[in-house]
Protein backbone atom coordinates (compact mmCIF):
# COMPACT_ATOMS: atom_id res chain seq x y z
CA UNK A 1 83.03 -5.06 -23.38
CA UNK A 2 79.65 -6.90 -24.56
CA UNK A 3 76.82 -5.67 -22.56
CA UNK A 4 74.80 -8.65 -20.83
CA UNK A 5 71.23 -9.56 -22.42
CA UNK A 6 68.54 -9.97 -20.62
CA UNK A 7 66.09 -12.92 -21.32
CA UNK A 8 62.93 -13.77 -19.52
CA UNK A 9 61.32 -16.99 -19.92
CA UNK A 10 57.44 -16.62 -21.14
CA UNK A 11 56.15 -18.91 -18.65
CA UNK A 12 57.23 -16.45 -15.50
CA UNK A 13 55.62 -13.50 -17.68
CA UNK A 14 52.50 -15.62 -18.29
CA UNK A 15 52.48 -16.10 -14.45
CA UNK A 16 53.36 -12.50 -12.97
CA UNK A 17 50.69 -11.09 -15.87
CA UNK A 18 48.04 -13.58 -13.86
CA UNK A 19 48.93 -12.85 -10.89
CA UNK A 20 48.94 -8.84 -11.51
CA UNK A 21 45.29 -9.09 -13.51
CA UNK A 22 44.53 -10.87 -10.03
CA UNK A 23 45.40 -8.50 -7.96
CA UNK A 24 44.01 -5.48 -9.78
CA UNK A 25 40.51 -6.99 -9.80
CA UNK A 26 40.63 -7.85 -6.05
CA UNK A 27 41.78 -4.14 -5.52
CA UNK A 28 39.44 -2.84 -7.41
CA UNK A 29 36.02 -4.92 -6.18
CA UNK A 30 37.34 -4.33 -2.39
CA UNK A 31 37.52 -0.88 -2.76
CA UNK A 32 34.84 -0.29 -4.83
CA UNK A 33 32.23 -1.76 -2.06
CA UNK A 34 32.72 1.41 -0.17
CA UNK A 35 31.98 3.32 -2.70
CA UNK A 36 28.46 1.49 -4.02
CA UNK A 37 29.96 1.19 -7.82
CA UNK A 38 27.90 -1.12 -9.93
CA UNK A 39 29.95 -4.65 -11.32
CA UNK A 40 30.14 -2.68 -14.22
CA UNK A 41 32.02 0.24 -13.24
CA UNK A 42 34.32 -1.80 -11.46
CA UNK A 43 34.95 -3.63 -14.42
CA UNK A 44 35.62 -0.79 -16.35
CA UNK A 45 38.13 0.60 -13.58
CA UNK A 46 39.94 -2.74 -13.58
CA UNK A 47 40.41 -3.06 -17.19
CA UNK A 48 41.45 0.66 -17.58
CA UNK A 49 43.90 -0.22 -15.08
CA UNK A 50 45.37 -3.69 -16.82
CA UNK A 51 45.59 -1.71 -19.49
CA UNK A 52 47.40 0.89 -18.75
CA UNK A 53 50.13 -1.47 -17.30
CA UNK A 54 49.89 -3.34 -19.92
CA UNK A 55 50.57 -0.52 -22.24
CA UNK A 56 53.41 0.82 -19.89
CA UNK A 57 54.83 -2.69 -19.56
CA UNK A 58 54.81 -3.21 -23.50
CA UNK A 59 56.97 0.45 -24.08
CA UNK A 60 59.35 -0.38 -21.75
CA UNK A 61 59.81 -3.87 -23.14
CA UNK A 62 60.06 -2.09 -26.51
CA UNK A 63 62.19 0.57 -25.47
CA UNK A 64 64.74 -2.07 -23.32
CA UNK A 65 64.67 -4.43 -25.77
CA UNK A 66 63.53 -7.32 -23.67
CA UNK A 67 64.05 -11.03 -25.31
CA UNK A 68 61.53 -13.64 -24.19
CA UNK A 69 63.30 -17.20 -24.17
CA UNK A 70 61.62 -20.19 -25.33
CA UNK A 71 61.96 -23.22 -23.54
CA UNK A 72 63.87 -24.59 -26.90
């Protein structure tokens, strides 16, 4: 029995990353107003946070063995 591959097409994971990096920075500057953090601090949070997904997203990709399709 041939296990079934999973392919993702680098256009939808251009547009979820977007979409994510988004998201994060709204979360971030909307809860930071409570708080009185500077733009800069909330910068830093934000990033720390992409990149921590980021870095989460890329082991799992690595570890899976996820195959991004070209539109060829």
């Amino acid at each position: 029995m041939k296990a079934k591959q999973t392919y993702l097409k680098g256009k939808s994971v251009f547009i979820v990353s977007l979409i994510v990096i988004t998201i994060t920075a709204l979360t971030v500057y909307l809860t930071g107003i409570n708080y009185n953090r500077s733009v800069t601090l909330n910068l830093y949070l934000s990033l720390s946070i992409i990149g921590t997904v980021l870095i989460l997203f890329m082991t799992y990709g690595l570890y899976t063995g996820i195959k991004l399709k070209d539109k060829n």
